[in-house]
C-alpha atoms as a PDB file:
ATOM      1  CA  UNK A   1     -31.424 -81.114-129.427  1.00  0.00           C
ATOM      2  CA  UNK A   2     -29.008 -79.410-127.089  1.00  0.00           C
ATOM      3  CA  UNK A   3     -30.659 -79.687-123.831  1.00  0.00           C
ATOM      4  CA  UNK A   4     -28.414 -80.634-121.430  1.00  0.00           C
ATOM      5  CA  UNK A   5     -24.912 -80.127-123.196  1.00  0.00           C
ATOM      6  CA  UNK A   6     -22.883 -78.122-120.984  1.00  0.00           C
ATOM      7  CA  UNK A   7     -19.735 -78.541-122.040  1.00  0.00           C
ATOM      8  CA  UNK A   8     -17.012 -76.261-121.107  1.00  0.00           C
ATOM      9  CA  UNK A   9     -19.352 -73.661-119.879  1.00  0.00           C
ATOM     10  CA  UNK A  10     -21.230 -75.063-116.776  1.00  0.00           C
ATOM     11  CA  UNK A  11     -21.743 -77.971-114.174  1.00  0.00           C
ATOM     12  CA  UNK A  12     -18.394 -77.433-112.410  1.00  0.00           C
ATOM     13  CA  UNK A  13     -19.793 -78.709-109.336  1.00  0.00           C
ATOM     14  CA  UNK A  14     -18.260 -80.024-106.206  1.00  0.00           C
ATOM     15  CA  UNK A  15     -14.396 -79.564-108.269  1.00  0.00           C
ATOM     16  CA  UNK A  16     -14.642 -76.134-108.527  1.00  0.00           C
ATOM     17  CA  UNK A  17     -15.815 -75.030-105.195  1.00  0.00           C
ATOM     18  CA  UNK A  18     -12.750 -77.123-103.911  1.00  0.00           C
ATOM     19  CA  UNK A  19     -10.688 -76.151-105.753  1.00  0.00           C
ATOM     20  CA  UNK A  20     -11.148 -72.612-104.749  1.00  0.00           C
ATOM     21  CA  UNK A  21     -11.187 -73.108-100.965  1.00  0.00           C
ATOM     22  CA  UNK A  22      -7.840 -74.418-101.465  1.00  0.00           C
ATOM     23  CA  UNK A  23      -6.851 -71.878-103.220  1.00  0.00           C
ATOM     24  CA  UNK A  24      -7.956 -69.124-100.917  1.00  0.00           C
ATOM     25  CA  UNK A  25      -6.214 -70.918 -97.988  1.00  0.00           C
ATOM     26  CA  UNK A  26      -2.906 -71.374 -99.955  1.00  0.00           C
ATOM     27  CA  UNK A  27      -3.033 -67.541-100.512  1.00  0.00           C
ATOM     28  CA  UNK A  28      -3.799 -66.742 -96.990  1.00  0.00           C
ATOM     29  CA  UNK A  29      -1.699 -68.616 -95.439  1.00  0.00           C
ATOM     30  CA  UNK A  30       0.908 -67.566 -97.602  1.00  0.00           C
ATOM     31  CA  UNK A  31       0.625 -63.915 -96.822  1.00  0.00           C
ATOM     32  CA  UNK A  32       0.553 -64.819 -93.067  1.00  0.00           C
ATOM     33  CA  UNK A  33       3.756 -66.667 -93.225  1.00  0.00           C
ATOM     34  CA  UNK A  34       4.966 -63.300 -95.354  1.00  0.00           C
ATOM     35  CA  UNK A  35       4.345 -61.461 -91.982  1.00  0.00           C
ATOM     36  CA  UNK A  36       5.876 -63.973 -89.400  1.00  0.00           C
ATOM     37  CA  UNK A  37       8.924 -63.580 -91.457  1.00  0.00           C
ATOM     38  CA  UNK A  38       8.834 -60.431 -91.736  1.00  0.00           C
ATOM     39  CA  UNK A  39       8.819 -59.913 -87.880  1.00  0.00           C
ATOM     40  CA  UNK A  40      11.447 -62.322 -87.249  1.00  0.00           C
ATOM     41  CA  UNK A  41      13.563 -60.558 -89.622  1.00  0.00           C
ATOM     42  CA  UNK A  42      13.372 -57.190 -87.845  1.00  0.00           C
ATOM     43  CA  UNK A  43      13.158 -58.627 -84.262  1.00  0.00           C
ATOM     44  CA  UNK A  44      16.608 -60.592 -84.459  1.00  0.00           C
ATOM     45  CA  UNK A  45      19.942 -58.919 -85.808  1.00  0.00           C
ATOM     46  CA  UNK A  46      18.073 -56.171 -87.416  1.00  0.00           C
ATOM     47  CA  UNK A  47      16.096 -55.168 -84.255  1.00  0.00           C
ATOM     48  CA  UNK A  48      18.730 -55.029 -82.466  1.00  0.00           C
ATOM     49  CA  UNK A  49      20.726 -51.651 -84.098  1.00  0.00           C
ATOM     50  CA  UNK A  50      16.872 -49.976 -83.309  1.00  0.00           C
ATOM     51  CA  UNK A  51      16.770 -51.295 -79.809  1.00  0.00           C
ATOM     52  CA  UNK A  52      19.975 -49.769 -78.630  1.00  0.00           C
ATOM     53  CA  UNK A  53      21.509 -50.352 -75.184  1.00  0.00           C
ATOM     54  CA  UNK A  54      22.221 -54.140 -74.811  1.00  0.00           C
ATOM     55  CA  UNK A  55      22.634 -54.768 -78.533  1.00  0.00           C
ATOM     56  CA  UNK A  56      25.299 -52.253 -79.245  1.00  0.00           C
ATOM     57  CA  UNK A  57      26.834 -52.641 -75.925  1.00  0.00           C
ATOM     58  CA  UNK A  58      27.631 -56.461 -75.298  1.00  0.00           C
ATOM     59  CA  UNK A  59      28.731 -56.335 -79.245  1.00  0.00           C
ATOM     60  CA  UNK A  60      30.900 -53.660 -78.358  1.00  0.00           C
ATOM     61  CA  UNK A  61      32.171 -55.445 -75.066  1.00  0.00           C
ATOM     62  CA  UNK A  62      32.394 -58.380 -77.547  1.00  0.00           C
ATOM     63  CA  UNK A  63      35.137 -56.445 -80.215  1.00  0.00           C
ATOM     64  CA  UNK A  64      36.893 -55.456 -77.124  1.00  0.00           C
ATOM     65  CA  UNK A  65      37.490 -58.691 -75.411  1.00  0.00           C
ATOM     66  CA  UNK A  66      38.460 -59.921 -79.300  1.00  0.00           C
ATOM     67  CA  UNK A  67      40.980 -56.889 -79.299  1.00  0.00           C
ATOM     68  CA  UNK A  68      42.550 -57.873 -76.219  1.00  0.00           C
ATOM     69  CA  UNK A  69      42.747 -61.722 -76.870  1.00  0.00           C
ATOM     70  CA  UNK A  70      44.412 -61.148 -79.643  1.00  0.00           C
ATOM     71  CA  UNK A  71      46.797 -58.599 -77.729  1.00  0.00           C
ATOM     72  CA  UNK A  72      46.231 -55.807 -79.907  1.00  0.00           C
ATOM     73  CA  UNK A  73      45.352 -53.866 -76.931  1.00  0.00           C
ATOM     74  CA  UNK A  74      47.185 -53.968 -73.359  1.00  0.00           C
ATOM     75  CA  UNK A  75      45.234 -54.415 -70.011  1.00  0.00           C
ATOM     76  CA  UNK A  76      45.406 -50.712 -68.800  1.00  0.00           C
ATOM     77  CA  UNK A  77      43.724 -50.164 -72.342  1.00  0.00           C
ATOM     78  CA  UNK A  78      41.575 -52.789 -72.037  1.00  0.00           C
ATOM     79  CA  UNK A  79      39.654 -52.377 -68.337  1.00  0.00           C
ATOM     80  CA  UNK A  80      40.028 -48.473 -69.220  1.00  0.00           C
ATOM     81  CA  UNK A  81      37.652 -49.133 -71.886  1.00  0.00           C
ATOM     82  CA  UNK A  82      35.394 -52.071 -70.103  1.00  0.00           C
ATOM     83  CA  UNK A  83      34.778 -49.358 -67.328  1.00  0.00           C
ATOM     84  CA  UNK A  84      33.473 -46.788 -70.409  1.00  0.00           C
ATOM     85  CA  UNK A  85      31.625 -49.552 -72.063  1.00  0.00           C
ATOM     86  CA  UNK A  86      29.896 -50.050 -68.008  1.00  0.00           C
ATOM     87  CA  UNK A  87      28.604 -46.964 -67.507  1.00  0.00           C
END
């Protein structure tokens, strides 16, 4: 009398294995995409305060040719500190 009712328990078949392989690549390549970002995020402006050197410097060089456009510094000041920023 109840051979073959599998209601709700079995037979999932060719759904269910499906199903999960999509599943396990949505998860994977989710946590790969996690770690690009994650790289990008500390290889572009925060990187850069770790790196040192060319970071700090041309930002600094940058400030200073701001200051002096604007004229809030004079050019004695302004190649005075260009030559500190050089060396």
């Amino acid at each position: 009398m109840a051979q073959g009712y599998t209601h709700g328990h079995g037979d999932w078949g060719w759904g269910h294995m499906l199903f999960g392989g999509i599943m396990m690549v949505l998860f994977w390549g989710g946590v790969i995409a996690l770690i690009i970002l994650l790289v990008r995020w500390l290889g572009s402006s925060h990187g850069q305060s770790f790196a040192g050197g060319n970071g700090q410097r041309s930002s600094a060089r940058h400030i200073l040719d701001e200051r002096f456009a604007r004229g809030e510094i004079d050019r004695e000041e302004y190649e005075e500190r260009r030559r500190a920023l050089d060396q």
